[in-house]
Every structure is written in C-alpha cells, then in structure tokens.
Protein backbone atom coordinates (compact mmCIF):
# COMPACT_ATOMS: atom_id res chain seq x y z
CA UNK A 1 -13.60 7.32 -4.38
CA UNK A 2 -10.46 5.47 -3.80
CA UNK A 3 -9.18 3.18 -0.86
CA UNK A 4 -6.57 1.74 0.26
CA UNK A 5 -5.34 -1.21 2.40
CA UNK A 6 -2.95 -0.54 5.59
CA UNK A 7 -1.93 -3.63 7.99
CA UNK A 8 0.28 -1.87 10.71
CA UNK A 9 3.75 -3.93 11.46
CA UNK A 10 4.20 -5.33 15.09
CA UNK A 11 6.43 -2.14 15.50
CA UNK A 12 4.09 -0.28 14.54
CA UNK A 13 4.10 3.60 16.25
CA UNK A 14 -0.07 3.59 15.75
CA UNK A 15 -2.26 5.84 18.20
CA UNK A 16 -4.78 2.89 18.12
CA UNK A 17 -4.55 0.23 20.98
CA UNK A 18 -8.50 -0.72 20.41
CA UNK A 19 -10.48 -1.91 18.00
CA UNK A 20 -12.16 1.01 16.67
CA UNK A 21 -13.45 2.29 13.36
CA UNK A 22 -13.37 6.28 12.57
CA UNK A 23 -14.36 8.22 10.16
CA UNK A 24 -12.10 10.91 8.81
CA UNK A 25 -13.49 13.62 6.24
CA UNK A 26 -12.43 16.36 3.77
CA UNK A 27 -14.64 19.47 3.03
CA UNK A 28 -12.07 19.97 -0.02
CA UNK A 29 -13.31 17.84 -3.04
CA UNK A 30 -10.99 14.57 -2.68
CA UNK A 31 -11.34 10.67 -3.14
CA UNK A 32 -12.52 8.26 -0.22
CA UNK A 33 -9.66 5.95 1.29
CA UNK A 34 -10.38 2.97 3.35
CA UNK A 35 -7.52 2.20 5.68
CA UNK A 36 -7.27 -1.02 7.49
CA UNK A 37 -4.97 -1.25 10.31
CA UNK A 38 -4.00 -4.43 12.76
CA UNK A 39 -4.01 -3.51 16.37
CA UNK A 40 -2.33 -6.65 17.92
CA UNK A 41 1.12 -6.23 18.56
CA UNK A 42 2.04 -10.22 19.76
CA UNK A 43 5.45 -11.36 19.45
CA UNK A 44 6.99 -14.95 19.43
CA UNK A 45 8.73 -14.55 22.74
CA UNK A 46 8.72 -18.60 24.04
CA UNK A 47 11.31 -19.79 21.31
CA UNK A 48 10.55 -22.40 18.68
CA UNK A 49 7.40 -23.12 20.22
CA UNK A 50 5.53 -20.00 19.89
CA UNK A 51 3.45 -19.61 16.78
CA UNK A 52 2.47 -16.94 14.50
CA UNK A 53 -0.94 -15.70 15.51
CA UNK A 54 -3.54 -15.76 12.43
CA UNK A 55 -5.13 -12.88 11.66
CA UNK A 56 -9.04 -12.46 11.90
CA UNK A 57 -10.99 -9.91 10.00
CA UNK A 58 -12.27 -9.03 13.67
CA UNK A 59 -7.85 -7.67 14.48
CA UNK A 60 -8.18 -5.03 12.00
CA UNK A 61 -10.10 -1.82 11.82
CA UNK A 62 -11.25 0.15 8.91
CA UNK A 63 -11.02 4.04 8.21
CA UNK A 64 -12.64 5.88 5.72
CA UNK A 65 -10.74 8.87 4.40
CA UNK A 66 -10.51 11.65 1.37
CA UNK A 67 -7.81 11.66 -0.67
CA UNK A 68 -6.68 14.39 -3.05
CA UNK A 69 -3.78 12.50 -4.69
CA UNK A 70 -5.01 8.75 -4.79
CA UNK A 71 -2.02 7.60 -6.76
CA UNK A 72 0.20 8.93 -4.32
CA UNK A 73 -1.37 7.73 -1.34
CA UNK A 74 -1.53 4.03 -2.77
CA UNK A 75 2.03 4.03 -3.97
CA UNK A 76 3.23 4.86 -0.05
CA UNK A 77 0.81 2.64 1.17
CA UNK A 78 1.98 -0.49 -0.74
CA UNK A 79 5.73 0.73 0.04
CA UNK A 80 5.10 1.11 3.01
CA UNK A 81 3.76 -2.98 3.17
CA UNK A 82 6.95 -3.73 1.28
CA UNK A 83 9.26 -1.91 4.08
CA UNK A 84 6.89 -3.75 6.87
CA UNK A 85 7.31 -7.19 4.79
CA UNK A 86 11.26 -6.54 4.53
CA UNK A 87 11.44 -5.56 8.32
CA UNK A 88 10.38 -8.44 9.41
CA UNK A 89 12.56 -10.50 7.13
CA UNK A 90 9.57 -11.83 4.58
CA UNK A 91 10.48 -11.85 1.00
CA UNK A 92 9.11 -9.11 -1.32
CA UNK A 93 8.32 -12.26 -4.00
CA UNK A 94 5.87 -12.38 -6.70
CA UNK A 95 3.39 -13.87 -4.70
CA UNK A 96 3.40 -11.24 -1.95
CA UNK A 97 3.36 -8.91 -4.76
CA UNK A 98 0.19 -10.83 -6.19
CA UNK A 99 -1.53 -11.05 -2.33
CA UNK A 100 -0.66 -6.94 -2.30
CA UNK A 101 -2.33 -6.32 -5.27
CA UNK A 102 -5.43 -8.39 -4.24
CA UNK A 103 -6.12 -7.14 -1.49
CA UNK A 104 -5.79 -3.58 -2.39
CA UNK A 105 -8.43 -4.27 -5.61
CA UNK A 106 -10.95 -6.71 -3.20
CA UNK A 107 -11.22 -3.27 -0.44
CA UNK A 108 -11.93 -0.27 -2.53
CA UNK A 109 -14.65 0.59 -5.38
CA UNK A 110 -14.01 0.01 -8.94
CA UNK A 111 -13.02 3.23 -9.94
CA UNK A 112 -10.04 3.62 -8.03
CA UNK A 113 -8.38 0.64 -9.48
CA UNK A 114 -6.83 2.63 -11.63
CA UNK A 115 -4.48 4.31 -8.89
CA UNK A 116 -4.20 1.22 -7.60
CA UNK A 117 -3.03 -0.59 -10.93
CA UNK A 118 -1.34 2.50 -11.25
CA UNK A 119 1.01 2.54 -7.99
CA UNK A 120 1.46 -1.32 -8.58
CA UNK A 121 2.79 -1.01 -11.72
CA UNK A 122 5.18 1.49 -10.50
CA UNK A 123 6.16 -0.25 -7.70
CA UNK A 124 7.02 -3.75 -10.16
CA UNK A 125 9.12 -1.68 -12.23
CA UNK A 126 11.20 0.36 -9.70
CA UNK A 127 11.45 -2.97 -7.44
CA UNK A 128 13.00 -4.73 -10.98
CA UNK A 129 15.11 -2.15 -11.72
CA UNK A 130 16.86 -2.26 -8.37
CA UNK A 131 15.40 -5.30 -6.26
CA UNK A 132 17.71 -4.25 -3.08
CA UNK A 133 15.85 -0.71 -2.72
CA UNK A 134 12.47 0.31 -2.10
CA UNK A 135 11.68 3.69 -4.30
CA UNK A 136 11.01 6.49 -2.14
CA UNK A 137 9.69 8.64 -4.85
CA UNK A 138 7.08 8.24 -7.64
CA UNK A 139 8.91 7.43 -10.68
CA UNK A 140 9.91 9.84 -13.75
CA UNK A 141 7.59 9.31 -16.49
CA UNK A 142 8.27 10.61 -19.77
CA UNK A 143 5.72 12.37 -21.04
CA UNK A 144 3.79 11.53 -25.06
CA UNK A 145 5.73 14.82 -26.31
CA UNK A 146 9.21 13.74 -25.06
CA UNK A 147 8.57 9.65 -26.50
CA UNK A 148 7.40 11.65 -30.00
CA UNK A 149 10.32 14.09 -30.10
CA UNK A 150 12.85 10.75 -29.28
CA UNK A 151 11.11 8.85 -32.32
CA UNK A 152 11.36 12.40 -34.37
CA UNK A 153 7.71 12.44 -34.72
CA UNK A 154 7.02 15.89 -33.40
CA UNK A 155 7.88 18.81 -36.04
C-alpha cells in the first residue's frame, strides 16, 4: 500500500499531545498510509539565544492508514509541508524539495512510489509555473487522445 510522511508545524491544530502510535483501518479496499506527525510544539521565546530544538525519531509518531486515492493524499500531504515550510519563513528551494522527496520514498513500500513520484512531479511543475503560489488543486492533465488530436494524429 502507499504511505505518506506528515511532520505537524509548531501551530499545528493536532488532537495528539503524546507520543502515541494508532492504527487507523478501512474495510473498503484502499492503500496503507503511514503518517508521521511531531508532537513538540517548542518555540524560541529567550531571543537570540534560544536554539532550534533537533528533532529525534523518538518526537514523532507513526500512523498507519488506507487510502483510496494515494495520489491525492500525497499531493496534499507534500503541500501541505510546503505551506508549513513557507509559514515559518523557510525557503521552498531545491534542496527542501530534494529532503521532501526523500523522505516520502525512505517511509513507504516500493509500490507506492509511484504516487509519490507522481504528486512530486506535480508539485515541481505547478511550483515553476508560479513560484509565489502553492496549487490547491491537482493539475489538468491532458489526456493521450487530446496530445494525438493536437499533433492531428487521431482520424
């Protein structure tokens, strides 16, 4: 099944104050998600001198879910790391991008890389095409038919 990565933002509005792991199924037929979520909510409050507080595998929590769009659920993930990136005034750069991608591919089985290359893809493009936004919505795709009848190759 497919998984995804989630790392709530300090203002986050999560239901989870504890380290805790659930598990969360489907009886429809669906695709597994994995959701990771940070429960600390610290915040530099003591000026230049406070630091920011590294992360430990230990600060996050994972949930298994079912999924029946993967794509979907991938795409708002990662926006929704973009949105919590941009929030918190860090740059949406290649190498976020990169360290995205990662860790999306190093928490969930092989076969749902393809939603995951998928939603990335998407992402790159729409985040090209209009750096200052983040797409809300999955992008138009034109379909073979419509490329064909463009090139005239469909009678």
């Amino acid at each position: 099944g497919s998984r995804r990565f989630f790392v709530g933002s300090g203002s986050s509005s999560s239901l989870i104050e504890e380290a805790r792991t659930s598990v969360t199924t489907s009886e429809e037929t669906g695709s597994s998600s994995t959701a990771t979520t940070n429960t600390t909510h610290d915040s530099p409050r003591e000026g230049d001198d406070a630091k920011e507080k590294v992360m430990k595998p230990d600060d996050f929590i994972t949930v298994l879910t079912y999924s029946q769009s993967p794509y979907d659920d991938f795409r708002r993930s990662m926006q929704e790391m973009i949105q919590a990136r941009l929030h918190h005034r860090g740059k949406v750069n290649w190498e976020f991008m990169e360290e995205l991608l990662f860790c999306y591919i190093n928490l969930n089985d092989k076969k749902s890389y393809r939603y995951i290359l998928r939603a990335f893809v998407d992402l790159v493009v729409a985040l090209r095409e209009n750096p200052c936004r983040i797409p809300a919505g999955s992008p138009k795709v034109r379909g073979n038919q419509d490329m064909r009848k463009k090139r005239g190759d469909v009678t």
